[in-house]
C-alpha atoms as a PDB file:
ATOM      1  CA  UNK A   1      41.700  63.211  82.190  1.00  0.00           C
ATOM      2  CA  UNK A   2      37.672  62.282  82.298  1.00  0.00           C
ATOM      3  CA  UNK A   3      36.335  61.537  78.896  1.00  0.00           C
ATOM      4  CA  UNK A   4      32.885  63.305  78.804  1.00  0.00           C
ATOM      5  CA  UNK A   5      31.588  60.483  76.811  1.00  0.00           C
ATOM      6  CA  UNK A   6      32.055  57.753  79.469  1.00  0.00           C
ATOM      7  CA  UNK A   7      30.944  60.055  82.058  1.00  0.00           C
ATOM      8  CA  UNK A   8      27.281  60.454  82.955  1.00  0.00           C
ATOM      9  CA  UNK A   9      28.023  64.031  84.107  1.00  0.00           C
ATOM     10  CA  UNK A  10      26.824  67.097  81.806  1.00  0.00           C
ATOM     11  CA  UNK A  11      28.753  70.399  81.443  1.00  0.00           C
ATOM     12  CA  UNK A  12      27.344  73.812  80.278  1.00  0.00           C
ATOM     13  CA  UNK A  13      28.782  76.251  77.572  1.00  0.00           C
ATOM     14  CA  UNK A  14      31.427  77.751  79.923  1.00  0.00           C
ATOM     15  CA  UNK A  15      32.644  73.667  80.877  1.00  0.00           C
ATOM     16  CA  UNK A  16      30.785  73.832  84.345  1.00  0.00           C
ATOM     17  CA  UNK A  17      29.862  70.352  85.473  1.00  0.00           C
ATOM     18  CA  UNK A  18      25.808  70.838  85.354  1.00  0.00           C
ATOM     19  CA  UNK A  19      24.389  69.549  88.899  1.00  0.00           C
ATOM     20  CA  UNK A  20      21.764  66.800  88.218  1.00  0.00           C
ATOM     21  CA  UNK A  21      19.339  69.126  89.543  1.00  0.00           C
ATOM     22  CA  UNK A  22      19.853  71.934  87.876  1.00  0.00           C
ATOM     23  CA  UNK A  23      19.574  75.497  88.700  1.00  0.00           C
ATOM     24  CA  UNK A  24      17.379  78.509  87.402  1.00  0.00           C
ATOM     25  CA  UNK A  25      20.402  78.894  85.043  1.00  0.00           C
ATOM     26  CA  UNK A  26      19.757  80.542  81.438  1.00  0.00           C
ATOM     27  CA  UNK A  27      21.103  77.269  80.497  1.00  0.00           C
ATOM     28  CA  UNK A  28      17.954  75.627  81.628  1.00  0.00           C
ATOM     29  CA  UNK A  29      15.663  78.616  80.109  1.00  0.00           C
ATOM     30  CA  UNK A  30      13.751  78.183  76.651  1.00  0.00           C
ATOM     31  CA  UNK A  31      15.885  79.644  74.022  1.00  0.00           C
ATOM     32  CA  UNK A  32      12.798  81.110  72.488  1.00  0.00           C
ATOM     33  CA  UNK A  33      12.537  83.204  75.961  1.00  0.00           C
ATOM     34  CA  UNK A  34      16.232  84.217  76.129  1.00  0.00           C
ATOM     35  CA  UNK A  35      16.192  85.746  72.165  1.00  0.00           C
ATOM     36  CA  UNK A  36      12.889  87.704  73.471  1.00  0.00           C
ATOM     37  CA  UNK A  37      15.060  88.553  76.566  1.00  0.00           C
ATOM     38  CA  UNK A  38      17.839  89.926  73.871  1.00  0.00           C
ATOM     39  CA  UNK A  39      15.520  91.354  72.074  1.00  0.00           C
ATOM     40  CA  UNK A  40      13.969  93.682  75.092  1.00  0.00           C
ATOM     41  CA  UNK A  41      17.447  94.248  75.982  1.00  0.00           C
ATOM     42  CA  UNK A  42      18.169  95.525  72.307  1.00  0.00           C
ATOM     43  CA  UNK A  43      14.993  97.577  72.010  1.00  0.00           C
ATOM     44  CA  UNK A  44      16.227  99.147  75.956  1.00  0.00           C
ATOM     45  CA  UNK A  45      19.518 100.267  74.267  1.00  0.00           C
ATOM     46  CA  UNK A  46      18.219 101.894  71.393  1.00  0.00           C
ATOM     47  CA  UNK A  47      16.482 104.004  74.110  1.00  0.00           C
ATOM     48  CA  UNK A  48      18.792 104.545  77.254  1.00  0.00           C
ATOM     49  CA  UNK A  49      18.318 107.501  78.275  1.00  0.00           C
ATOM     50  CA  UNK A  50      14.604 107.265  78.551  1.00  0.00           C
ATOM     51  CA  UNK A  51      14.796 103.884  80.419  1.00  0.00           C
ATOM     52  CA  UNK A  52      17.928 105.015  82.442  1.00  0.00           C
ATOM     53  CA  UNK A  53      16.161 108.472  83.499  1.00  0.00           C
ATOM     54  CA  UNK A  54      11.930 107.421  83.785  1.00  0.00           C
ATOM     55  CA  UNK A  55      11.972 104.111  83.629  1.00  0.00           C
ATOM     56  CA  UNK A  56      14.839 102.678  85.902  1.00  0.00           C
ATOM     57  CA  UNK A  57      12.647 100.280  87.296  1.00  0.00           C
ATOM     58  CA  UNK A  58      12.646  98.368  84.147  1.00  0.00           C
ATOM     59  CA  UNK A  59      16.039  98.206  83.765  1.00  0.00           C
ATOM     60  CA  UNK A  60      16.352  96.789  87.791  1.00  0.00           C
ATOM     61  CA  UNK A  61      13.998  93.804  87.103  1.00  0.00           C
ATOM     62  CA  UNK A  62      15.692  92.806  83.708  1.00  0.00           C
ATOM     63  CA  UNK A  63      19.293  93.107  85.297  1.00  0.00           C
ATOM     64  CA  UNK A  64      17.699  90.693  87.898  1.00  0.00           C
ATOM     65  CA  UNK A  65      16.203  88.022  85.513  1.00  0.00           C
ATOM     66  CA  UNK A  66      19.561  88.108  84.060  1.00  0.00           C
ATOM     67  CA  UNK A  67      21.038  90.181  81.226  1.00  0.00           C
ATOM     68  CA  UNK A  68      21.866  88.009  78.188  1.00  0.00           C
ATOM     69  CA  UNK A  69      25.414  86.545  77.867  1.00  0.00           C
ATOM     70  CA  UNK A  70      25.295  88.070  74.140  1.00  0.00           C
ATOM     71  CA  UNK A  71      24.321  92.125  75.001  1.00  0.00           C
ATOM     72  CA  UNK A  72      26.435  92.078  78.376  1.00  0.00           C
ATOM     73  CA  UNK A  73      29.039  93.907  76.992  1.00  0.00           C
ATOM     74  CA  UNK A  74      26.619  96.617  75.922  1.00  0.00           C
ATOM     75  CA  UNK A  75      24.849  96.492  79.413  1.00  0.00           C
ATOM     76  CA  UNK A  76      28.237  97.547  81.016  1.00  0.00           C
ATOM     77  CA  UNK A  77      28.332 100.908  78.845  1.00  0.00           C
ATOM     78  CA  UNK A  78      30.582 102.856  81.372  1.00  0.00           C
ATOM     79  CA  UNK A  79      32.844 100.079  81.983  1.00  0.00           C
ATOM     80  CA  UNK A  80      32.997 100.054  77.471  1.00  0.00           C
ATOM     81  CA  UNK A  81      33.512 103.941  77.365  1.00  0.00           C
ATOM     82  CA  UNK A  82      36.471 104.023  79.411  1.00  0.00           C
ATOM     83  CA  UNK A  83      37.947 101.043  76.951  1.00  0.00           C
ATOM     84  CA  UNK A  84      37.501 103.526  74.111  1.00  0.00           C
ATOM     85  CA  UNK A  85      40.036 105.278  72.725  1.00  0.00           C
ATOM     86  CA  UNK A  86      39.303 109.574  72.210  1.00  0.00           C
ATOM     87  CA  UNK A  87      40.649 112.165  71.049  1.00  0.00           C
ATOM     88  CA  UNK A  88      43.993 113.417  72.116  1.00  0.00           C
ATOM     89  CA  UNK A  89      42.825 116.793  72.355  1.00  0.00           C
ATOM     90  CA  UNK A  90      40.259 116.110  74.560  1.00  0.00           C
ATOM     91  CA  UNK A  91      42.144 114.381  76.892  1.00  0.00           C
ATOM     92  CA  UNK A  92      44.673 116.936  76.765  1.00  0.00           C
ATOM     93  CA  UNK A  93      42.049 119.440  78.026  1.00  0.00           C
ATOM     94  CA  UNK A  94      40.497 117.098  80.460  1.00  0.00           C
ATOM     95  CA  UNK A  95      43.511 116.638  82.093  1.00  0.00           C
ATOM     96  CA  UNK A  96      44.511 120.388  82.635  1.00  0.00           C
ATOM     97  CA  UNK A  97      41.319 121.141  84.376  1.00  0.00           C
ATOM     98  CA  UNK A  98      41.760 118.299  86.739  1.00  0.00           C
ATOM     99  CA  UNK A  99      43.614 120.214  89.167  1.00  0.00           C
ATOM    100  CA  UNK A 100      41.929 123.441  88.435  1.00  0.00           C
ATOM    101  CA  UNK A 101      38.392 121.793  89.536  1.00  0.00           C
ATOM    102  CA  UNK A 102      37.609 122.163  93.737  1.00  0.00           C
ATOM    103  CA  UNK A 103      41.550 121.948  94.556  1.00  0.00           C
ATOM    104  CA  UNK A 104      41.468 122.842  97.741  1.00  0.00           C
ATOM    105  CA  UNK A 105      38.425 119.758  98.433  1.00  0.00           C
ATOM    106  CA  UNK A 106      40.408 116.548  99.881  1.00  0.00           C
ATOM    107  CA  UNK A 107      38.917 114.435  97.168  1.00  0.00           C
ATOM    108  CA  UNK A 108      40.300 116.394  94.053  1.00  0.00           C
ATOM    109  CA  UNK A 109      43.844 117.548  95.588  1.00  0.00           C
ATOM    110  CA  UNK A 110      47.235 116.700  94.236  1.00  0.00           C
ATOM    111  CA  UNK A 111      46.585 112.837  93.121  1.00  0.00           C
ATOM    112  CA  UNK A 112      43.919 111.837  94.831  1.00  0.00           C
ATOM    113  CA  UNK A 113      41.244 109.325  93.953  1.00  0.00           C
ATOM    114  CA  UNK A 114      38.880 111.639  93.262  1.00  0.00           C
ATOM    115  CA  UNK A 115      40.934 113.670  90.559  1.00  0.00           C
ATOM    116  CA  UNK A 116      40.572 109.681  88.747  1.00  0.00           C
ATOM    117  CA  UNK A 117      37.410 109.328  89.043  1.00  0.00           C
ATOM    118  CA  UNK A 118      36.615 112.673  87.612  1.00  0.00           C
ATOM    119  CA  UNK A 119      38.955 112.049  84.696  1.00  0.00           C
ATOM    120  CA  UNK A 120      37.035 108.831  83.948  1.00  0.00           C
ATOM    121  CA  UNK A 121      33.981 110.499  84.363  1.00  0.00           C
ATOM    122  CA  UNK A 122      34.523 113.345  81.923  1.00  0.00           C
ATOM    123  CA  UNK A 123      36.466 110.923  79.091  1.00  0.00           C
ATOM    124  CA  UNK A 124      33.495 108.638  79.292  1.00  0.00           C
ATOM    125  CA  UNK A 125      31.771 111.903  78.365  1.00  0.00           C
ATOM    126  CA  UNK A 126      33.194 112.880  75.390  1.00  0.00           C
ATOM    127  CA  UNK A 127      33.310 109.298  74.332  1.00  0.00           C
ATOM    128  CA  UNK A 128      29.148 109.153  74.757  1.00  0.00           C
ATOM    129  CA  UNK A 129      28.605 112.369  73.282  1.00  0.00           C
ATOM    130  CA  UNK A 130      31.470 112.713  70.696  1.00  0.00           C
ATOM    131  CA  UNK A 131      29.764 115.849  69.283  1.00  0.00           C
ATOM    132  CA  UNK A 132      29.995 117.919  72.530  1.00  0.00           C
ATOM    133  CA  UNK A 133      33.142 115.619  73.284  1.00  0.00           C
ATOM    134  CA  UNK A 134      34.364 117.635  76.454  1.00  0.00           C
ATOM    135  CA  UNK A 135      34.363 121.877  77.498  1.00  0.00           C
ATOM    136  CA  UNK A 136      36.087 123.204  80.743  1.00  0.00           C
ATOM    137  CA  UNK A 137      33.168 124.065  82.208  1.00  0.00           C
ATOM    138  CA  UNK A 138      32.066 120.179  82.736  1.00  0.00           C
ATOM    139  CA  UNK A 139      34.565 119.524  85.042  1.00  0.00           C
ATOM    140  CA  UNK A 140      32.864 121.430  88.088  1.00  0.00           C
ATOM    141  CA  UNK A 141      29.478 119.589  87.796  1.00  0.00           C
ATOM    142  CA  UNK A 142      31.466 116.144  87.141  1.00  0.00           C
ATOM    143  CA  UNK A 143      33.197 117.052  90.532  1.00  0.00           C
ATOM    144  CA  UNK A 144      30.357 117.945  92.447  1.00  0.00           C
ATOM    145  CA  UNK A 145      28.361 114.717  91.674  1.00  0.00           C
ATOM    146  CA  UNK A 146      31.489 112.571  92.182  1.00  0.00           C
ATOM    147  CA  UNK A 147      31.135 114.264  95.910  1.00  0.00           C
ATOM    148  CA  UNK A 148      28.061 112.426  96.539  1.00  0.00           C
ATOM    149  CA  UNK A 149      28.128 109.268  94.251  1.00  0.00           C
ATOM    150  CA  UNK A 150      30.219 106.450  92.868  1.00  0.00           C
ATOM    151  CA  UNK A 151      32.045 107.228  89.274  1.00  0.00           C
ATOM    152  CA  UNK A 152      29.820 105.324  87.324  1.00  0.00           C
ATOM    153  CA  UNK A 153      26.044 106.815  88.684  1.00  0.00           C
ATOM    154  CA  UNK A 154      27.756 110.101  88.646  1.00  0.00           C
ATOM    155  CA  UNK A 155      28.322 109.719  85.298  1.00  0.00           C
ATOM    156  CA  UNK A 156      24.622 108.763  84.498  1.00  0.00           C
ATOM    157  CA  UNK A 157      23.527 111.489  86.215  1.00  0.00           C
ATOM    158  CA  UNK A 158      26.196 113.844  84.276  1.00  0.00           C
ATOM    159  CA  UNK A 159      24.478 112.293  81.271  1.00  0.00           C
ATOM    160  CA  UNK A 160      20.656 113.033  82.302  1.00  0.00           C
ATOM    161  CA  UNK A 161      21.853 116.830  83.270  1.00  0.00           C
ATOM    162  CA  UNK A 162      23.715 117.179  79.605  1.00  0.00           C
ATOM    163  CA  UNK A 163      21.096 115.717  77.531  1.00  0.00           C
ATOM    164  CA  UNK A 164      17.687 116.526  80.022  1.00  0.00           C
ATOM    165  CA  UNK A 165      18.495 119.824  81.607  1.00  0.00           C
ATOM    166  CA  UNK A 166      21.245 121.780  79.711  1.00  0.00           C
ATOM    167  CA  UNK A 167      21.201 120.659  76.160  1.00  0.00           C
ATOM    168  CA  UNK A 168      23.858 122.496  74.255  1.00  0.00           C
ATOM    169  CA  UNK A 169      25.327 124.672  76.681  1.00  0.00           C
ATOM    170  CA  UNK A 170      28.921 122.650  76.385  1.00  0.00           C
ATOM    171  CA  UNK A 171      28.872 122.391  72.794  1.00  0.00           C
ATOM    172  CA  UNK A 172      30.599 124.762  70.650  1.00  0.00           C
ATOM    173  CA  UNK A 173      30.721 128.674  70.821  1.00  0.00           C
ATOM    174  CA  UNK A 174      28.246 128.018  74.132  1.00  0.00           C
ATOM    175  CA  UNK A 175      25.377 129.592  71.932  1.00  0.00           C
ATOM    176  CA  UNK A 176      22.542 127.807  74.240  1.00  0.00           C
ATOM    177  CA  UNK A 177      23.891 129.086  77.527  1.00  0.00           C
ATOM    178  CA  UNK A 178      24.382 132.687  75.968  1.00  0.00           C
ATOM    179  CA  UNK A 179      20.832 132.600  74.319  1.00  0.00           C
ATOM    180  CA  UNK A 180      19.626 131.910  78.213  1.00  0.00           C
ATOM    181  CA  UNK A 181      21.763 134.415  79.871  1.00  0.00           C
ATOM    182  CA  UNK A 182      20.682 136.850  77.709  1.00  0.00           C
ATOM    183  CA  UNK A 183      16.878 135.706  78.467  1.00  0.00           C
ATOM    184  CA  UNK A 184      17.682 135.837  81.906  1.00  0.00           C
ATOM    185  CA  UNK A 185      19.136 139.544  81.903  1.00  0.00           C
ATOM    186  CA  UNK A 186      16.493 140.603  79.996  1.00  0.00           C
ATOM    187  CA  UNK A 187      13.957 138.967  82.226  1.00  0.00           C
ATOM    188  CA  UNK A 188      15.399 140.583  85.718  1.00  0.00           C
ATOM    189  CA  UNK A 189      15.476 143.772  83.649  1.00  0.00           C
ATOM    190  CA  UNK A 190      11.682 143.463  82.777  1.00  0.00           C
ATOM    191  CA  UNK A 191      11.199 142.435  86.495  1.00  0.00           C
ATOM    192  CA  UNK A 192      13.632 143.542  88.876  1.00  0.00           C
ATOM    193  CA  UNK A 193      15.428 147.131  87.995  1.00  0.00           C
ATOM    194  CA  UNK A 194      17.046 147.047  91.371  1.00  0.00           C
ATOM    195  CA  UNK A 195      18.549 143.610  90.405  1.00  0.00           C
ATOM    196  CA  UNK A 196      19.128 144.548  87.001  1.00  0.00           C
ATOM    197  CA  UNK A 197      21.252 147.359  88.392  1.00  0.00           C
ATOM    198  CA  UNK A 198      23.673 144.910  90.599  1.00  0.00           C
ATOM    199  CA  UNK A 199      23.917 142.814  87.469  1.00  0.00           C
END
């Protein structure tokens, strides 16, 4: 076994032998810059789903200078969620709709990957937003993204549509979605009494 003291080699925090010319590592970076690198990283959390939805950008270049060792965890939110434990309940429900949601689409029948993904999607969910936690009607537009992107964008994107474009229709009783149906009908009826009549 080498005794580090006798040897002139130098080893980072991890026990990496440091090459005598040593790489952009953070190890080499000014602790002063990597606390204001946490700290940017802190302030980004407290307001992801602005940076995640207008400012993505931002988040590309500081993933590419290198996220922290000490927020990493928090940088990998979708990988956390589907660590966390949820309700019972909710996965109860999630996982009766599975095979209700496209079944006759080759990604979502019998056991396929798909019907995974979408489970993952949707329990990440309710984890995120424990207050809507998860309603049957989810599990369409969870399916439909998961046609056209990887799990964890389509859950981002499930996020931005929840939170951005349909704010309280999943929560409970559905009072947003009724209060804009009922807009709706009365608008058509206002505008359209030929379409108000097929209604």
């Amino acid at each position: 076994m080498v005794n580090r003291e006798e040897s002139n080699e130098r080893f980072d925090r991890y026990g990496y032998v440091v090459p005598s010319e040593p790489l952009n590592f953070e190890e080499t970076l000014d602790p002063i810059v990597v606390r204001r690198r946490e700290q940017k990283w802190l302030d980004m959390f407290s307001q992801w789903p602005l940076f995640i939805s207008s400012r993505f950008d931002k988040v590309k270049n500081r993933c590419r200078k290198g996220i922290p060792p000490s927020v990493r965890g928090q940088a990998c939110v979708y990988s956390y969620y589907l660590t966390q434990d949820s309700d019972p309940r909710v996965l109860d429900d999630i996982k009766k709709d599975l095979a209700r949601s496209f079944p006759d689409h080759e990604m979502f029948r019998g056991d396929a990957l798909g019907q995974h993904s979408l489970y993952d999607v949707l329990r990440a969910y309710a984890v995120h937003d424990p207050d809507v936690g998860y309603c049957q009607a989810q599990a369409p537009i969870a399916a439909i993204l998961l046609m056209h992107l990887p799990p964890e964008q389509a859950f981002w994107v499930f996020v931005q549509i929840n939170e951005e474009y349909v704010k309280g229709y999943f929560s409970d009783g559905l009072h947003a979605i009724k209060e804009d149906a009922l807009a709706t009908e009365l608008l058509i009826q206002r505008i359209s009494h030929k379409g108000f009549r097929l209604l």
